[in-house]
PDB file of N, CA and C in Angstrom:
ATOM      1  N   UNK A   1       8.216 -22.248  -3.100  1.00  0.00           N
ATOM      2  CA  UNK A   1       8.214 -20.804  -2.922  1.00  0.00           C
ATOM      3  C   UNK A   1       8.599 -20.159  -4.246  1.00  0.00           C
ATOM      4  N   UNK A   2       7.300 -19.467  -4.875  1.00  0.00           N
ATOM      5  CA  UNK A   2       7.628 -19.082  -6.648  1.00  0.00           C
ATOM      6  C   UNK A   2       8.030 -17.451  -6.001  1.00  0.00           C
ATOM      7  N   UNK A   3       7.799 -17.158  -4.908  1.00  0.00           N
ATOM      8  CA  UNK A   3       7.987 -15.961  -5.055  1.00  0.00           C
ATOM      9  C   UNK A   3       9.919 -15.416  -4.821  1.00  0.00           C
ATOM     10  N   UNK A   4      10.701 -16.376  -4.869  1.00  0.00           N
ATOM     11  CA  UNK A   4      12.104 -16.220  -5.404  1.00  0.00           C
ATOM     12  C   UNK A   4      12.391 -15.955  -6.713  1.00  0.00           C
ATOM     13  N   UNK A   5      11.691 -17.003  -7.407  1.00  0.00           N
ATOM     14  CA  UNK A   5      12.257 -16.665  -9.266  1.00  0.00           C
ATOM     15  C   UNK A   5      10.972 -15.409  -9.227  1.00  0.00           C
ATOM     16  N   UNK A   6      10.007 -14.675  -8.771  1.00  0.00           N
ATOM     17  CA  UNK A   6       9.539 -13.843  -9.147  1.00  0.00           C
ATOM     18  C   UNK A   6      10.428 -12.448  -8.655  1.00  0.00           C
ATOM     19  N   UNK A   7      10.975 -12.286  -7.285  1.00  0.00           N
ATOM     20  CA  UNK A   7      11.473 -11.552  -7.049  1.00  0.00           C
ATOM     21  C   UNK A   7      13.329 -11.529  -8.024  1.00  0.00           C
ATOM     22  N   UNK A   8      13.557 -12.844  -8.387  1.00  0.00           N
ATOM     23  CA  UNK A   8      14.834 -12.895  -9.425  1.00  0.00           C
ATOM     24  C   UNK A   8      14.200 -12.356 -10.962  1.00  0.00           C
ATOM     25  N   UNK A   9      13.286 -12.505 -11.347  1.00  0.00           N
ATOM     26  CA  UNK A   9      13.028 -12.586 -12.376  1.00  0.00           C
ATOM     27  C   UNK A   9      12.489 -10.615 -12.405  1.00  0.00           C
ATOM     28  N   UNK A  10      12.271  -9.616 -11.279  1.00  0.00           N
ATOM     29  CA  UNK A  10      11.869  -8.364 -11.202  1.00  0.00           C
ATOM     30  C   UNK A  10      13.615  -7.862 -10.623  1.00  0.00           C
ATOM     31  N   UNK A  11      14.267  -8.295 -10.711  1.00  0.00           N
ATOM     32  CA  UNK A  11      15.643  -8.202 -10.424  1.00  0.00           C
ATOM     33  C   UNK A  11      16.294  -7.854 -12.238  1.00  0.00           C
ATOM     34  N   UNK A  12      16.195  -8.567 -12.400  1.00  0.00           N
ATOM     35  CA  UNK A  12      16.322  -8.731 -13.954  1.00  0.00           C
ATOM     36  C   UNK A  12      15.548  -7.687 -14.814  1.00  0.00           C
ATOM     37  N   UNK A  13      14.595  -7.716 -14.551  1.00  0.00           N
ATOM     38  CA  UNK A  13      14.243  -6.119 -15.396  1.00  0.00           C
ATOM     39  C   UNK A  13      14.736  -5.295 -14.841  1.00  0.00           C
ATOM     40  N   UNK A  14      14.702  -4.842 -13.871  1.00  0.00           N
ATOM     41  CA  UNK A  14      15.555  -3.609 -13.400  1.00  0.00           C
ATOM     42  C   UNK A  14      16.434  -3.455 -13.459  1.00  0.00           C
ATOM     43  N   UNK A  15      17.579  -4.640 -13.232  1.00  0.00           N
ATOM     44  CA  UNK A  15      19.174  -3.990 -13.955  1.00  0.00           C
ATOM     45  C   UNK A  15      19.076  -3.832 -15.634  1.00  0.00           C
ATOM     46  N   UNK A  16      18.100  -4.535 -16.640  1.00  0.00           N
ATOM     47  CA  UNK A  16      17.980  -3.669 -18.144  1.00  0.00           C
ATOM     48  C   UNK A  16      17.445  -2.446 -18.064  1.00  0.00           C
ATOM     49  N   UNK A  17      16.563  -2.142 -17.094  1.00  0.00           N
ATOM     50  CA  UNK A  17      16.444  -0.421 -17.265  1.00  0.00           C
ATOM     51  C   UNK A  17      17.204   0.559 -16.764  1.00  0.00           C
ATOM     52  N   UNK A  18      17.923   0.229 -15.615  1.00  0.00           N
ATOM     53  CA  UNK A  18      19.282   0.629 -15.467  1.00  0.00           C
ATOM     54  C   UNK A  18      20.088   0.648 -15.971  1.00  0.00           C
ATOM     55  N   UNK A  19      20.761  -0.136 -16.927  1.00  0.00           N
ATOM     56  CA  UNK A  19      21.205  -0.281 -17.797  1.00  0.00           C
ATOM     57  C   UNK A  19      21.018   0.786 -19.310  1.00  0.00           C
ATOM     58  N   UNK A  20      20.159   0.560 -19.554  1.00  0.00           N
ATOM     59  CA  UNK A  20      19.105   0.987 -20.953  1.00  0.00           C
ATOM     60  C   UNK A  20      19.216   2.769 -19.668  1.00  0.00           C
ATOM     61  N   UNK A  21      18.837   3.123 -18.802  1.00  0.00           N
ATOM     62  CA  UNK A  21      19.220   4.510 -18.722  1.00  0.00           C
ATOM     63  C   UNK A  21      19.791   5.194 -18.258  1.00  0.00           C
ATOM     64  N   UNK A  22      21.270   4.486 -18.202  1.00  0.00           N
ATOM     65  CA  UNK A  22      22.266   4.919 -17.781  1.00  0.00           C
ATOM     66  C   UNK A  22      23.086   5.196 -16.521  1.00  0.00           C
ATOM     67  N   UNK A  23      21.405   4.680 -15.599  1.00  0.00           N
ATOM     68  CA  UNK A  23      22.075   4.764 -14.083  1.00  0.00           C
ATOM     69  C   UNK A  23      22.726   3.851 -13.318  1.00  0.00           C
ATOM     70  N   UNK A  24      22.660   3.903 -12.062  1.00  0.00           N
ATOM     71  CA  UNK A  24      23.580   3.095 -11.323  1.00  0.00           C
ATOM     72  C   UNK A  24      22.778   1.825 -10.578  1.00  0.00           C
ATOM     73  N   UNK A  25      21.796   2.587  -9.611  1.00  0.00           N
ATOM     74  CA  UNK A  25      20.750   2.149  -9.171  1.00  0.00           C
ATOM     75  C   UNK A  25      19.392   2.383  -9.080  1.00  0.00           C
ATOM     76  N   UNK A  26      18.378   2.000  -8.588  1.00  0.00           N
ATOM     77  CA  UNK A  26      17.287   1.741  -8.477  1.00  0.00           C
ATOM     78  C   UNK A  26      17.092   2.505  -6.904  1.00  0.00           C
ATOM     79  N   UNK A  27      16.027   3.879  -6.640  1.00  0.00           N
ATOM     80  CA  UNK A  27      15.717   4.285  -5.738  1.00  0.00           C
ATOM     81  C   UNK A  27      14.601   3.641  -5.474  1.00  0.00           C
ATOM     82  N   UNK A  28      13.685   4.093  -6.228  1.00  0.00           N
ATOM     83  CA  UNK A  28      12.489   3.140  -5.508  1.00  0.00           C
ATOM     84  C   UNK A  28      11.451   2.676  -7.077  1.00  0.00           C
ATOM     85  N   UNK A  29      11.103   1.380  -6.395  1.00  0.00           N
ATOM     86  CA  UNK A  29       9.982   0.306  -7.608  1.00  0.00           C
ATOM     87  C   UNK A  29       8.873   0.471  -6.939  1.00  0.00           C
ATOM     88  N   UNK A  30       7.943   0.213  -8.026  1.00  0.00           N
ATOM     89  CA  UNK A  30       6.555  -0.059  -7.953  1.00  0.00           C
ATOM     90  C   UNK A  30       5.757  -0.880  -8.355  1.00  0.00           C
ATOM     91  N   UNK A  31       4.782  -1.902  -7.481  1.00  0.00           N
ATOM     92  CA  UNK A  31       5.044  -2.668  -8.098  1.00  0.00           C
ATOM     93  C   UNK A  31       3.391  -3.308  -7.846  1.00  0.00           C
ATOM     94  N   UNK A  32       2.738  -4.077  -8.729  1.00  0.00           N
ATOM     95  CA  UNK A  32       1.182  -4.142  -8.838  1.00  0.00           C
ATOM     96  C   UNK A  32       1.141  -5.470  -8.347  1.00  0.00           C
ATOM     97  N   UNK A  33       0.279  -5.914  -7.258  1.00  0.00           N
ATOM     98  CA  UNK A  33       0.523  -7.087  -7.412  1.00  0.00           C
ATOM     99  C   UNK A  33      -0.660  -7.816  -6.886  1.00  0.00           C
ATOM    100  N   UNK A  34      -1.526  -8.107  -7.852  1.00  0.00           N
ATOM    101  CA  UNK A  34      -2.893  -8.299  -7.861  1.00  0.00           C
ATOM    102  C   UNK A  34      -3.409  -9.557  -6.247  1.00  0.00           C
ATOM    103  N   UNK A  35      -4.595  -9.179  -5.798  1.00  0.00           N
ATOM    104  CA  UNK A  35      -5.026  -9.797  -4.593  1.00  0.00           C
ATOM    105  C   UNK A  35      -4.837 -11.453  -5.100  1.00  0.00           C
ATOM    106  N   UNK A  36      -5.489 -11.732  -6.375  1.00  0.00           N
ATOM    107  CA  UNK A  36      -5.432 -13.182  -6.879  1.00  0.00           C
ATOM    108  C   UNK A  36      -4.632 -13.847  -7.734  1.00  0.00           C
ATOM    109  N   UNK A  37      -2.925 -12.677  -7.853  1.00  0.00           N
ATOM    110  CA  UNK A  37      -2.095 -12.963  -8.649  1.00  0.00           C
ATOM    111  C   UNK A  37      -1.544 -14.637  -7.986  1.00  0.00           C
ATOM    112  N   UNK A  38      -2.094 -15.004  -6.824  1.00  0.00           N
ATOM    113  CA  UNK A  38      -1.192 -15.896  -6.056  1.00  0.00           C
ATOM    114  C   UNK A  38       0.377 -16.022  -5.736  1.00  0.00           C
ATOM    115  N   UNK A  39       0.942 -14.694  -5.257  1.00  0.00           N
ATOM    116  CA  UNK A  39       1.878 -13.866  -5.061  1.00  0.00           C
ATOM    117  C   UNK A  39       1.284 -14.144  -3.620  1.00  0.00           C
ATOM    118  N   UNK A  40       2.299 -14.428  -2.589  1.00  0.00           N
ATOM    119  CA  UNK A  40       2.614 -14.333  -1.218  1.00  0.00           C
ATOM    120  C   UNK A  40       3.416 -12.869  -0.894  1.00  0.00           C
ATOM    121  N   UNK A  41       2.677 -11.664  -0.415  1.00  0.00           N
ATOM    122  CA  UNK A  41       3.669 -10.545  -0.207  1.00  0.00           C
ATOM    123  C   UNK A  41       4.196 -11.011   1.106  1.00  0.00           C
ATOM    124  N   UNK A  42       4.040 -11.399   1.660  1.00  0.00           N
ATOM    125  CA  UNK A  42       4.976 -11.960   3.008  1.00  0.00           C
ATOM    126  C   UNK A  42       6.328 -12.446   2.995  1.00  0.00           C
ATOM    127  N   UNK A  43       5.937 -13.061   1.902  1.00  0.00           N
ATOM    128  CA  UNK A  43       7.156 -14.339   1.101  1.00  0.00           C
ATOM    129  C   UNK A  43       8.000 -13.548   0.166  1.00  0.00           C
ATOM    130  N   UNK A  44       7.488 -12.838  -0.454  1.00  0.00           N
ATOM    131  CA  UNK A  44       8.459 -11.886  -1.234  1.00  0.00           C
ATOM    132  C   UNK A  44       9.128 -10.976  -0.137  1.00  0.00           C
ATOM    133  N   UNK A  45       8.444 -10.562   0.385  1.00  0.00           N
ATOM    134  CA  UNK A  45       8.758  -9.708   1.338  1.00  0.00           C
ATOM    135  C   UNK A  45      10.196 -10.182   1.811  1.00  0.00           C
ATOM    136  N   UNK A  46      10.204 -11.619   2.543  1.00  0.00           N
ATOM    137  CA  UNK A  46      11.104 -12.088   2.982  1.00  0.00           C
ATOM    138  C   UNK A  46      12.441 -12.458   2.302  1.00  0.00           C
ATOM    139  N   UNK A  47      12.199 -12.686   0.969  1.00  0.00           N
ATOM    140  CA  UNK A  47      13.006 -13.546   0.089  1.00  0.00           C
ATOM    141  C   UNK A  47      13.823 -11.785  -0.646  1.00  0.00           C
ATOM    142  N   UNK A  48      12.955 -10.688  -0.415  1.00  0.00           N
ATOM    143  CA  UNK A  48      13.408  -9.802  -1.311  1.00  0.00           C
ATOM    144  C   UNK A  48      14.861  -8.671  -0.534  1.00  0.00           C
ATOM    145  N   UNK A  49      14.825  -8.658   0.577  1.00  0.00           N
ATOM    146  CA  UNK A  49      16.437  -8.113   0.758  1.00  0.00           C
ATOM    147  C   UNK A  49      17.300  -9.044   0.829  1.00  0.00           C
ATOM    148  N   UNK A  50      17.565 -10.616   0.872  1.00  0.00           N
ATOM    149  CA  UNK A  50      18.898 -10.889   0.495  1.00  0.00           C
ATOM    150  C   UNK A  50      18.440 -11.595  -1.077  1.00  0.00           C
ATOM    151  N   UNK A  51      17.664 -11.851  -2.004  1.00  0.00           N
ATOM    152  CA  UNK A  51      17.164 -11.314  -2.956  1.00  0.00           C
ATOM    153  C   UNK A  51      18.309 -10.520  -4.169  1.00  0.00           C
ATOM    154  N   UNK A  52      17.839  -9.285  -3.617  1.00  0.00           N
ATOM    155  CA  UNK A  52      18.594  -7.992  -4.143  1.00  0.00           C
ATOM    156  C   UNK A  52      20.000  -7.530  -3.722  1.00  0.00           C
ATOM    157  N   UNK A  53      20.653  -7.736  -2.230  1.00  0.00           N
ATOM    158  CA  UNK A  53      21.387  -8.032  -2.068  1.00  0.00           C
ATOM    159  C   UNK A  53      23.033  -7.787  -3.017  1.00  0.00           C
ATOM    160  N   UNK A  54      23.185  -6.815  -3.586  1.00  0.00           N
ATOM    161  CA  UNK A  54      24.347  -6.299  -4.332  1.00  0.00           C
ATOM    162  C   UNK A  54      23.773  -6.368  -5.530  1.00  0.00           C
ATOM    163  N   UNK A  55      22.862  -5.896  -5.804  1.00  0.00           N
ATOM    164  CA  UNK A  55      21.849  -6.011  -7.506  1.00  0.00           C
ATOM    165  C   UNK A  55      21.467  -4.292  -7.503  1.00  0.00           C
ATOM    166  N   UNK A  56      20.891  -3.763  -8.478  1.00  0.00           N
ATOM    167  CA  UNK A  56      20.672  -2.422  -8.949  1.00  0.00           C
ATOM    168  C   UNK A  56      19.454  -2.085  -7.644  1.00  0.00           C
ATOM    169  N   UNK A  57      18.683  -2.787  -7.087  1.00  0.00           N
ATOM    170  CA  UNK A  57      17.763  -2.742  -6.506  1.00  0.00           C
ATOM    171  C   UNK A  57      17.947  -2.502  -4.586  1.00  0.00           C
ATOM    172  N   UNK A  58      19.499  -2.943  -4.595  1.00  0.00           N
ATOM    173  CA  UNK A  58      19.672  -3.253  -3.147  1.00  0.00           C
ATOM    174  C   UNK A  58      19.649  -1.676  -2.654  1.00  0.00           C
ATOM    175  N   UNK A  59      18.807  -1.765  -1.195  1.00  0.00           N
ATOM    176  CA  UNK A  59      18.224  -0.602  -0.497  1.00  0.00           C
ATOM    177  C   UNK A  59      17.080   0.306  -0.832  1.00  0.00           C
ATOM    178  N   UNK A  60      16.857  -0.043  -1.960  1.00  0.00           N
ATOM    179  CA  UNK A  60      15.716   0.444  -3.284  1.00  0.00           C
ATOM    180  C   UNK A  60      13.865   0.511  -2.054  1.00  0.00           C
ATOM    181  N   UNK A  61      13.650   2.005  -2.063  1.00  0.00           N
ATOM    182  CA  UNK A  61      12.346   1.763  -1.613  1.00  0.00           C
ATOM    183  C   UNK A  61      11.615   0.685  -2.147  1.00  0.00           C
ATOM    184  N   UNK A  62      10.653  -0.242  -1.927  1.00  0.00           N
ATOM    185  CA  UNK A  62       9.515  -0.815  -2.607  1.00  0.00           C
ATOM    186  C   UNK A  62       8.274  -0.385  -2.177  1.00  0.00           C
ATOM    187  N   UNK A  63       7.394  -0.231  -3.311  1.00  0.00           N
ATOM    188  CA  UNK A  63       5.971   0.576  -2.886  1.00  0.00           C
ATOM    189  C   UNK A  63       5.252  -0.876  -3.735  1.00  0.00           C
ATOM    190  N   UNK A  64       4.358  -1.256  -2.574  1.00  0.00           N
ATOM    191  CA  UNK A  64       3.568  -2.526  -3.581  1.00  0.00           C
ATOM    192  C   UNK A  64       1.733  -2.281  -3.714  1.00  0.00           C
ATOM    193  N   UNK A  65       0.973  -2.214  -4.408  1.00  0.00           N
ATOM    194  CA  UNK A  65      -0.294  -1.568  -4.259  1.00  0.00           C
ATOM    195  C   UNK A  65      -0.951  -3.421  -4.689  1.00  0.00           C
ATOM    196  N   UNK A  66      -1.668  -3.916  -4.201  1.00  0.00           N
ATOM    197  CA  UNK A  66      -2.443  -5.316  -4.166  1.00  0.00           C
ATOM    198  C   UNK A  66      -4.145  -4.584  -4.787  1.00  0.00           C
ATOM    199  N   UNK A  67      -4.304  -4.839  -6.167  1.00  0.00           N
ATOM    200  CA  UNK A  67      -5.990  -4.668  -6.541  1.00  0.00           C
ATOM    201  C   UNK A  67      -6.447  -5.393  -6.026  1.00  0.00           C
ATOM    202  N   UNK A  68      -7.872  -5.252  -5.513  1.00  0.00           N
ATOM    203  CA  UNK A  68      -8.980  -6.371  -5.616  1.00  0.00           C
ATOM    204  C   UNK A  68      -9.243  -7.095  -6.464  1.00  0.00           C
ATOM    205  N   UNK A  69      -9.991  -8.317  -6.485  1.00  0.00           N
ATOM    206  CA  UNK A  69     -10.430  -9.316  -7.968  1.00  0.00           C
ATOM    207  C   UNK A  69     -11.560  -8.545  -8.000  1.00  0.00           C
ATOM    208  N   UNK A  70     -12.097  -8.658  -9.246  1.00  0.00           N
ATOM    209  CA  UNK A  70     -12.703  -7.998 -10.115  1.00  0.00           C
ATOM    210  C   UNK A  70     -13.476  -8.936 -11.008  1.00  0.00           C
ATOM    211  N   UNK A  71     -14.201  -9.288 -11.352  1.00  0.00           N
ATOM    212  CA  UNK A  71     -15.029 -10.397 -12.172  1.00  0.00           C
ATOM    213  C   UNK A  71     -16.165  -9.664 -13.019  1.00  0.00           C
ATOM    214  N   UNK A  72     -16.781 -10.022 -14.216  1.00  0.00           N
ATOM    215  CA  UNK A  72     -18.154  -9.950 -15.197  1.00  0.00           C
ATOM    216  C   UNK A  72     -18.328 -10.993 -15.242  1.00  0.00           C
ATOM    217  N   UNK A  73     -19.749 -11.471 -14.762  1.00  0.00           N
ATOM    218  CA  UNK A  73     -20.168 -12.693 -15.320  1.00  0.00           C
ATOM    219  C   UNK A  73     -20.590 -13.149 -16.716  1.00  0.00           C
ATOM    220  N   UNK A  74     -20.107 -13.863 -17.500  1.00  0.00           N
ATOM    221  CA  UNK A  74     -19.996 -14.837 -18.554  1.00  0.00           C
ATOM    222  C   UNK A  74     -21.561 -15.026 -18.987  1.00  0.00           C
ATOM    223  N   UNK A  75     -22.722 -14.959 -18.038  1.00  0.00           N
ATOM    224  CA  UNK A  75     -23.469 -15.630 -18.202  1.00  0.00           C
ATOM    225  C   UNK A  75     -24.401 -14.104 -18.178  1.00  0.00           C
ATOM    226  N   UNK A  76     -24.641 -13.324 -17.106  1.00  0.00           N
ATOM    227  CA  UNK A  76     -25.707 -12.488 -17.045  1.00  0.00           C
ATOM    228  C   UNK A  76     -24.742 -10.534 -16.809  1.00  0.00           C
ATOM    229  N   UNK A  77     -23.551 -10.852 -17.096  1.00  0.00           N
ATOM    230  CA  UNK A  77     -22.520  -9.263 -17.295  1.00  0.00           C
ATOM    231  C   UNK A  77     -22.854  -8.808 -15.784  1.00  0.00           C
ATOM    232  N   UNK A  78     -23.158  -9.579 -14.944  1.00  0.00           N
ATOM    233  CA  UNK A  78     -23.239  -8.475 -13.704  1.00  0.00           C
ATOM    234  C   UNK A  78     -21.300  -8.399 -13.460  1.00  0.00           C
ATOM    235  N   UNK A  79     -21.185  -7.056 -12.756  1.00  0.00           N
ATOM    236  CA  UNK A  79     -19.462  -7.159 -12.415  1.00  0.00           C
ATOM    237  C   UNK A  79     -19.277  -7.294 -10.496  1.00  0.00           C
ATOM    238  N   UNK A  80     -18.642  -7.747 -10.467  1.00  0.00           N
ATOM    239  CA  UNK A  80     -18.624  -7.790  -9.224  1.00  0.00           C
ATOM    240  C   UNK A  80     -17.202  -8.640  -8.462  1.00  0.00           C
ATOM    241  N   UNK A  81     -17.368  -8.164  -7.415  1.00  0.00           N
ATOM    242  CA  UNK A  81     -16.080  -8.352  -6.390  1.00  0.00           C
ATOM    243  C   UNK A  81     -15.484  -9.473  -6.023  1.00  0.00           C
ATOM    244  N   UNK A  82     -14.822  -9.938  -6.255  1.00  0.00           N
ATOM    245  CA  UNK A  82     -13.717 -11.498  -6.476  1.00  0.00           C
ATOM    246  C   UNK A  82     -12.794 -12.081  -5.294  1.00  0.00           C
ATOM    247  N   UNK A  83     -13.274 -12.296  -4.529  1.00  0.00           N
ATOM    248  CA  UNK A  83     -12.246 -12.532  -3.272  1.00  0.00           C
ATOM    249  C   UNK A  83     -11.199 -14.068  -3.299  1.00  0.00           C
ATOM    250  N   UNK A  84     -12.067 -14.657  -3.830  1.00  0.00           N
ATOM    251  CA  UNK A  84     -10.954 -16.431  -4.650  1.00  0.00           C
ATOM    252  C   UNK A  84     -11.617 -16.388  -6.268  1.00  0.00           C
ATOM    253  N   UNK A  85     -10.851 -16.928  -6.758  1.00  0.00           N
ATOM    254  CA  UNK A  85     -10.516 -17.016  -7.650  1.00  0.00           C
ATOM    255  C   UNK A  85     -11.858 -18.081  -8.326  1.00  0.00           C
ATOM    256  N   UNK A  86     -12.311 -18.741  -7.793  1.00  0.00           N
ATOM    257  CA  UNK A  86     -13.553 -19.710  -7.573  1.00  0.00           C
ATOM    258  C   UNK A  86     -14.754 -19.721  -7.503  1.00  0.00           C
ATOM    259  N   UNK A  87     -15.103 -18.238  -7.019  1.00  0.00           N
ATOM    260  CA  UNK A  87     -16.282 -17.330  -6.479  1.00  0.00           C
ATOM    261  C   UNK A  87     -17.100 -17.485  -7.622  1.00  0.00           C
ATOM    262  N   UNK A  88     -18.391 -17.744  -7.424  1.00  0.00           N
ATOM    263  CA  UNK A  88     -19.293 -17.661  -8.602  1.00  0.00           C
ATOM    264  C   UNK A  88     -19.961 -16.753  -8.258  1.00  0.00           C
ATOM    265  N   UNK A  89     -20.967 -16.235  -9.264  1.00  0.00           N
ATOM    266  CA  UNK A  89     -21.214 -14.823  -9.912  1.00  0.00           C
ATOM    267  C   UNK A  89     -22.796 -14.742  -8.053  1.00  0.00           C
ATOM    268  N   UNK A  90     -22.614 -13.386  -7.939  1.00  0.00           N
ATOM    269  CA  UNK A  90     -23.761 -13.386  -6.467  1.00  0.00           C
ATOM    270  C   UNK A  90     -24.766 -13.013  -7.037  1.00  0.00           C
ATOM    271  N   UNK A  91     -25.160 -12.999  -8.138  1.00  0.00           N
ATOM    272  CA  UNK A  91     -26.662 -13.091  -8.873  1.00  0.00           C
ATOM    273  C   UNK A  91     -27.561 -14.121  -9.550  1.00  0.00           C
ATOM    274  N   UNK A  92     -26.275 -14.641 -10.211  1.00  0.00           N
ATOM    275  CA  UNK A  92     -27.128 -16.123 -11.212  1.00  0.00           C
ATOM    276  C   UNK A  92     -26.583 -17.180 -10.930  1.00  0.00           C
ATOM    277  N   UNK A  93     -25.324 -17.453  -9.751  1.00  0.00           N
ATOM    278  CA  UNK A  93     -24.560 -18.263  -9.429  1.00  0.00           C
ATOM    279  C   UNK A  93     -23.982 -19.023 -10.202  1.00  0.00           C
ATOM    280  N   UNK A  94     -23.335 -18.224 -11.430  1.00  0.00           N
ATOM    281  CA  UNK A  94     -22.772 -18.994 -12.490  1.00  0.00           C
ATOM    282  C   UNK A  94     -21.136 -19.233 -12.105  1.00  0.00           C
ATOM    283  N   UNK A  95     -20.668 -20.065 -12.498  1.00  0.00           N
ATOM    284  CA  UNK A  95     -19.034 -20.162 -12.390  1.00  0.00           C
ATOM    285  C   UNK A  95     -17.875 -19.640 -13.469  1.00  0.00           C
ATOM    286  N   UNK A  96     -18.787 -19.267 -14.511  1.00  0.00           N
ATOM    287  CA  UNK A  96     -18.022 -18.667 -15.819  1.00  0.00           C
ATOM    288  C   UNK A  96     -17.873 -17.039 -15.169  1.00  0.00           C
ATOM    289  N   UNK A  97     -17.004 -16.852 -15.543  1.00  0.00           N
ATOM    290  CA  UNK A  97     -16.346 -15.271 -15.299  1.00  0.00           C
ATOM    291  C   UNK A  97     -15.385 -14.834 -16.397  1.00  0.00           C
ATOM    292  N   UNK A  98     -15.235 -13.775 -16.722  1.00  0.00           N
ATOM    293  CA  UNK A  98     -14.605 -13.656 -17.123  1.00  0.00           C
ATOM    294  C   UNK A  98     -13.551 -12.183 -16.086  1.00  0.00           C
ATOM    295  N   UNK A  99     -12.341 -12.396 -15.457  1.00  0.00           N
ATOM    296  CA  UNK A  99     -11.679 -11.349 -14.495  1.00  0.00           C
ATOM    297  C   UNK A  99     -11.082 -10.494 -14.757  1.00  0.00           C
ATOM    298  N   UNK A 100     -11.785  -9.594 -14.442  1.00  0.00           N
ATOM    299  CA  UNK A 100     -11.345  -8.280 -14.945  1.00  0.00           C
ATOM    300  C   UNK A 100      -9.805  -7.648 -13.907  1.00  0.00           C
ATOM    301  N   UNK A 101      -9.892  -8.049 -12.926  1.00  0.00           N
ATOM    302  CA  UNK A 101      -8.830  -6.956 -12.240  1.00  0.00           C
ATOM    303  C   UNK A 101      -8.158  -8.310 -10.746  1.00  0.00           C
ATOM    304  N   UNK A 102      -6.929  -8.116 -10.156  1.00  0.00           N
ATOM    305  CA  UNK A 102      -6.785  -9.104  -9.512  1.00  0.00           C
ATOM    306  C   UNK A 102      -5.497  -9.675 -10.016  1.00  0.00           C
ATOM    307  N   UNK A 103      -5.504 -10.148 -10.831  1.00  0.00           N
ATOM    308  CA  UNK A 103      -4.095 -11.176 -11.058  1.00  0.00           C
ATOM    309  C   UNK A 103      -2.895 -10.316 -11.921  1.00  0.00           C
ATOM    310  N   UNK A 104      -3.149  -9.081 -11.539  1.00  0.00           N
ATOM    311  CA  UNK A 104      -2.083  -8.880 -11.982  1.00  0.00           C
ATOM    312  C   UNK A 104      -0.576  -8.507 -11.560  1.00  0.00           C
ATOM    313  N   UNK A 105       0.362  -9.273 -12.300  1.00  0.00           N
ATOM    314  CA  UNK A 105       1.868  -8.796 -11.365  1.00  0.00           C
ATOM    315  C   UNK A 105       3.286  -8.080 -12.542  1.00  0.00           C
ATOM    316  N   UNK A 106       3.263  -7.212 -11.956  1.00  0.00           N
ATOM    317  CA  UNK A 106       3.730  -5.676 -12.875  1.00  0.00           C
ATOM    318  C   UNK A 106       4.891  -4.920 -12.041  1.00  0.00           C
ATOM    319  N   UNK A 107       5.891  -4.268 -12.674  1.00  0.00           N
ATOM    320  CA  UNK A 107       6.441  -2.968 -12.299  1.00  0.00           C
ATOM    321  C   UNK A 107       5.929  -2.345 -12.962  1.00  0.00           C
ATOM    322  N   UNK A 108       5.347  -1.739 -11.955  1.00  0.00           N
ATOM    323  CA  UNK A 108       4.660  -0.157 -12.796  1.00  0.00           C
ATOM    324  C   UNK A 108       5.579   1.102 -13.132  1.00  0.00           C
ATOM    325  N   UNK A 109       6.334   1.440 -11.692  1.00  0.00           N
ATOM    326  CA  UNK A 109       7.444   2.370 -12.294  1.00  0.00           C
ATOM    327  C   UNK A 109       8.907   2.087 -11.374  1.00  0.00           C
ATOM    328  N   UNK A 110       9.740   2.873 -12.190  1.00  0.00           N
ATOM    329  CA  UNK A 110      11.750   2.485 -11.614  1.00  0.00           C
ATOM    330  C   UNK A 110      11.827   3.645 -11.378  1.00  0.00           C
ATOM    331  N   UNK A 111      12.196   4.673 -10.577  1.00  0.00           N
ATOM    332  CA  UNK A 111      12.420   5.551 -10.313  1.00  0.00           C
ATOM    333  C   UNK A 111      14.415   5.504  -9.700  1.00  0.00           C
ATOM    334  N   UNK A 112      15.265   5.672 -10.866  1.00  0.00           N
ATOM    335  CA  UNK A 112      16.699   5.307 -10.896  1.00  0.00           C
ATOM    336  C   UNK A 112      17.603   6.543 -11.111  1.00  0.00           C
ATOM    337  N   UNK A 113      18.463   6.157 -10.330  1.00  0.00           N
ATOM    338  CA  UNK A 113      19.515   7.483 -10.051  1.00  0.00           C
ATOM    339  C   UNK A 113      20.239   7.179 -11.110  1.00  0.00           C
TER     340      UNK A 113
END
């Protein structure tokens, strides 16, 4: 279960920006967390209130927005929609991609008292 050191490791930035701006806590995060980042939101979900648990974050709204995968094919530039990570291209059935959108895992914003 990676999604502990991920939720420790988004623990950790947020008490340096708390820190770095002077507040106390963390009202509410935001947080990107791509369809093919291979991020379990269930699992974070679970792991993230005792998690945070007396940290800058504890009681802290979380707002999480999941992109779709996103792919250009490598071979003929068509772009198109990525549901595994594996998916080859639905025009020339190539396996080269290059992914545009999907794996990504981010705080986007801290909104801190």
């Amino acid at each position: 279960m990676h999604e502990l050191s991920i939720a420790t490791s988004i623990i950790k930035t947020a008490e340096k920006e708390v820190e770095n701006g002077d507040g106390r806590k963390v009202l509410e995060i935001y947080l990107e967390i791509g369809k093919l980042s291979g991020v379990e939101i269930q699992s974070l979900n679970f792991v993230w209130e005792l998690s945070t648990n007396g940290t800058v974050l504890q009681d802290s709204k979380v707002i999480i927005t999941e992109p779709e995968g996103k792919a250009i094919c490598a071979e003929c530039d068509t772009e198109y929609p990525l549901e595994k990570i594996f998916d080859c291209c639905p025009k020339c059935n190539s396996p080269f991609k290059n992914i545009i959108s999907g794996k990504e895992l981010k705080i986007k914003k801290l909104i801190i008292n």
